[in-house]
C-alpha atoms as a PDB file:
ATOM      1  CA  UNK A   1     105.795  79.830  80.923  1.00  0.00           C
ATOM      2  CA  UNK A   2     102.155  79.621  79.517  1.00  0.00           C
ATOM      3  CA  UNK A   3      99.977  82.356  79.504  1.00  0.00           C
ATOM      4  CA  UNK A   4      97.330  80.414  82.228  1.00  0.00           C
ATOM      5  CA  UNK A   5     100.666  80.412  84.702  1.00  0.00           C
ATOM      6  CA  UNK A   6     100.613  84.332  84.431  1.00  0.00           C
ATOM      7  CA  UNK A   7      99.642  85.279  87.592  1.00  0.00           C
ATOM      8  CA  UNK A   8      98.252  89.109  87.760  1.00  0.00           C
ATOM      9  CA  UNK A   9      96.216  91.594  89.705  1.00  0.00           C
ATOM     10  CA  UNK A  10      95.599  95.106  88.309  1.00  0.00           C
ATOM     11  CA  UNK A  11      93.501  97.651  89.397  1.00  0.00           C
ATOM     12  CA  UNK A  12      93.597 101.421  88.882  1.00  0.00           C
ATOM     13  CA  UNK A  13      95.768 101.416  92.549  1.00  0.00           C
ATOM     14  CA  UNK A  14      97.855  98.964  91.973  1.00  0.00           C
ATOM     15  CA  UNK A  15      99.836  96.020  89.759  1.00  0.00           C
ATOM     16  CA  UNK A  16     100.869  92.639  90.840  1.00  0.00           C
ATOM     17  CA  UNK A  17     102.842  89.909  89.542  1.00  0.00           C
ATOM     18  CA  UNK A  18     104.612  86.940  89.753  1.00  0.00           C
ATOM     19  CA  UNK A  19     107.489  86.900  87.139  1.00  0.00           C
ATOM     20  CA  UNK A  20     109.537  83.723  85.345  1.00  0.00           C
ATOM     21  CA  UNK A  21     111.648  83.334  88.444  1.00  0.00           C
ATOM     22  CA  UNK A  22     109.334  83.478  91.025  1.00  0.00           C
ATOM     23  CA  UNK A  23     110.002  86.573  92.086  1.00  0.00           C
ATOM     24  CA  UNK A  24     106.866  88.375  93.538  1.00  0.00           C
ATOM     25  CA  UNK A  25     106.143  92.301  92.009  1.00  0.00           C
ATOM     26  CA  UNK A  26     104.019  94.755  93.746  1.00  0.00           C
ATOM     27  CA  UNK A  27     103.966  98.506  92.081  1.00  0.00           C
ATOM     28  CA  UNK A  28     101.544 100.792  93.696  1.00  0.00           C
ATOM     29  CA  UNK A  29      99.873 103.681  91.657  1.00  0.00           C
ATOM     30  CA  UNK A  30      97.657 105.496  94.425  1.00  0.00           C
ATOM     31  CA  UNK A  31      96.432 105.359  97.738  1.00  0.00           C
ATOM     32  CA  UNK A  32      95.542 102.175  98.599  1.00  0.00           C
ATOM     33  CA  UNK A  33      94.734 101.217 102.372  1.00  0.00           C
ATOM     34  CA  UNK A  34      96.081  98.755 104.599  1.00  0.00           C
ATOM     35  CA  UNK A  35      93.770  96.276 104.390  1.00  0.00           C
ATOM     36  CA  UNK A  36      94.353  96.117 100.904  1.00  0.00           C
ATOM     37  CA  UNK A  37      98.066  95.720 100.833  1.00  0.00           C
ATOM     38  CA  UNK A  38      97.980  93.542 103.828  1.00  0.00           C
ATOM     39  CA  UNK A  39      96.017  91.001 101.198  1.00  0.00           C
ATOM     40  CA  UNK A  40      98.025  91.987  98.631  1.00  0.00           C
ATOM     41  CA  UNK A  41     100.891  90.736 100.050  1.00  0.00           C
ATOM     42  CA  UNK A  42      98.998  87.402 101.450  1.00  0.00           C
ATOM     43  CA  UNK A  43      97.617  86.360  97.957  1.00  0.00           C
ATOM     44  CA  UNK A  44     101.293  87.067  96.504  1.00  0.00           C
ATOM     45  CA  UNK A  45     103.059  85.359  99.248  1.00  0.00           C
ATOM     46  CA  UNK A  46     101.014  81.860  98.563  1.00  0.00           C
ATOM     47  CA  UNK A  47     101.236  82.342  94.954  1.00  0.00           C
ATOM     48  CA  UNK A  48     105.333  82.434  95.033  1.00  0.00           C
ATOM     49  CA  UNK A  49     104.974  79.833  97.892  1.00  0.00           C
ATOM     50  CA  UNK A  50     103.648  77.401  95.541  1.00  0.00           C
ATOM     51  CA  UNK A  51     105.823  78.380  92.140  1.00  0.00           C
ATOM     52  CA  UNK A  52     108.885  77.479  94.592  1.00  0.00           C
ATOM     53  CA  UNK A  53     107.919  74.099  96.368  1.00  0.00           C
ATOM     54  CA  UNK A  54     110.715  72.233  94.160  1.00  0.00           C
ATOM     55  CA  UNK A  55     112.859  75.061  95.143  1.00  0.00           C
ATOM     56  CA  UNK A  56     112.750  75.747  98.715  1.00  0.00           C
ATOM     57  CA  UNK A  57     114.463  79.369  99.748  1.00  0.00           C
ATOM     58  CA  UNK A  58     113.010  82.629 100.603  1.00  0.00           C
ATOM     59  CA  UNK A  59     110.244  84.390  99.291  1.00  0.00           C
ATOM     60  CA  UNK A  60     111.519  87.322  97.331  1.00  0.00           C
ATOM     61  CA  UNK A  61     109.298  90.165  96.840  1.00  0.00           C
ATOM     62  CA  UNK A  62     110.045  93.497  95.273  1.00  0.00           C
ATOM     63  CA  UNK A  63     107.634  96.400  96.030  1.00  0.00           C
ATOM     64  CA  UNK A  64     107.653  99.760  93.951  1.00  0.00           C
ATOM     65  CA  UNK A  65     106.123 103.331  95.143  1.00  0.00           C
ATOM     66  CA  UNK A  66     106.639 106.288  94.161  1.00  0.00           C
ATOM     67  CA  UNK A  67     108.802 108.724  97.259  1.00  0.00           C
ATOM     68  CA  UNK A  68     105.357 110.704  97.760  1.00  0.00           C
ATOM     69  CA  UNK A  69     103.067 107.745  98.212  1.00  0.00           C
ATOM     70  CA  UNK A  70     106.011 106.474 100.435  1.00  0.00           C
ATOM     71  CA  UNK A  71     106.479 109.624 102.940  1.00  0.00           C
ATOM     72  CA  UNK A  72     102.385 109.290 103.443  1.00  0.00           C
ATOM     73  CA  UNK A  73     102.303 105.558 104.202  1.00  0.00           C
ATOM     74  CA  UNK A  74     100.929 104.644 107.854  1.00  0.00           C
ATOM     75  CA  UNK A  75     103.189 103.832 110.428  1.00  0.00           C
ATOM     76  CA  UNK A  76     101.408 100.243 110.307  1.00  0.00           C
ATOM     77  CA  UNK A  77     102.186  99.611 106.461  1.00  0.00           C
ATOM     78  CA  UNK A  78     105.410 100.207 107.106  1.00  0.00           C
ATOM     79  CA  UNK A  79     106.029  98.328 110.143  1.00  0.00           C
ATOM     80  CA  UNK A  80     103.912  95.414 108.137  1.00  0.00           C
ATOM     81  CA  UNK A  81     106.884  96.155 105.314  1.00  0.00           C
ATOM     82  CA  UNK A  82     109.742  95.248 108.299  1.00  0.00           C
ATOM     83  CA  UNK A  83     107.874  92.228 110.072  1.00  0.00           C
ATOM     84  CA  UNK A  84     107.450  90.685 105.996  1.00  0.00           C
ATOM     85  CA  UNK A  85     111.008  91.107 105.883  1.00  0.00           C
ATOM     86  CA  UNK A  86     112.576  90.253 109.419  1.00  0.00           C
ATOM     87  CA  UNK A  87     109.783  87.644 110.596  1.00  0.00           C
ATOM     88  CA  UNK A  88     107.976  85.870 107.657  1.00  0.00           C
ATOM     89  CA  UNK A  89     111.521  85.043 106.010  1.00  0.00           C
ATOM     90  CA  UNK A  90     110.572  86.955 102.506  1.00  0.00           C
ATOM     91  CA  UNK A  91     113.571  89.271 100.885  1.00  0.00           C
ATOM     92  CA  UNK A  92     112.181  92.378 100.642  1.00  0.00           C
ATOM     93  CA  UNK A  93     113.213  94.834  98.684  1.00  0.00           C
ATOM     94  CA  UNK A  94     111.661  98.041  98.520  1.00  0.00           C
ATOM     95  CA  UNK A  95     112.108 100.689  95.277  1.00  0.00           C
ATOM     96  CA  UNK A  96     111.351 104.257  95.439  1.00  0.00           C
ATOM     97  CA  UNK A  97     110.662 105.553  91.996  1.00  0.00           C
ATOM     98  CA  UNK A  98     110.913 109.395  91.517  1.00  0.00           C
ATOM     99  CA  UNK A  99     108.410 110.999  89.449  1.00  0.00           C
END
């Protein structure tokens, strides 16, 4: 893969990337709010969209936070989380890190 087919966001909240297999990463430092991860996840969904035309299957997405950020997420994020998952055909996975 070349270097201009890197896709990344970073900011001092949060990283996000697309990696070789097409496999969406989102790793969240702090707080961020729900606008944010609700466009987030709709800039990262199009991006694997189009890295998998030629290979049509689910959108896989991994999402990393830390068990505090986790137990002090809204309600909304993480019925967002389920509806990704469950209506919007993307494999979800979700990995609590301990600190």
């Amino acid at each position: 893969m070349n270097e201009s087919e890197i896709f990344i966001r970073k900011s001092a909240n949060y990283r996000v990337w697309v990696d070789e297999a097409g496999v969406g990463h989102i790793r969240v430092l702090k707080r961020i709010n729900f606008t944010t991860l609700v466009a987030l996840f709709q800039e990262l969904h199009g991006e694997i969209r189009k890295r998998i035309a030629g290979n049509p299957g689910k959108v896989h997405i991994i999402f990393y936070i830390s068990k505090s950020l986790y137990d002090e997420m809204s309600v909304n994020a993480k019925e967002f989380l389920g509806f990704c998952q469950s209506c919007m055909g993307i494999k979800f996975e979700l990995v609590l890190i301990e600190l």
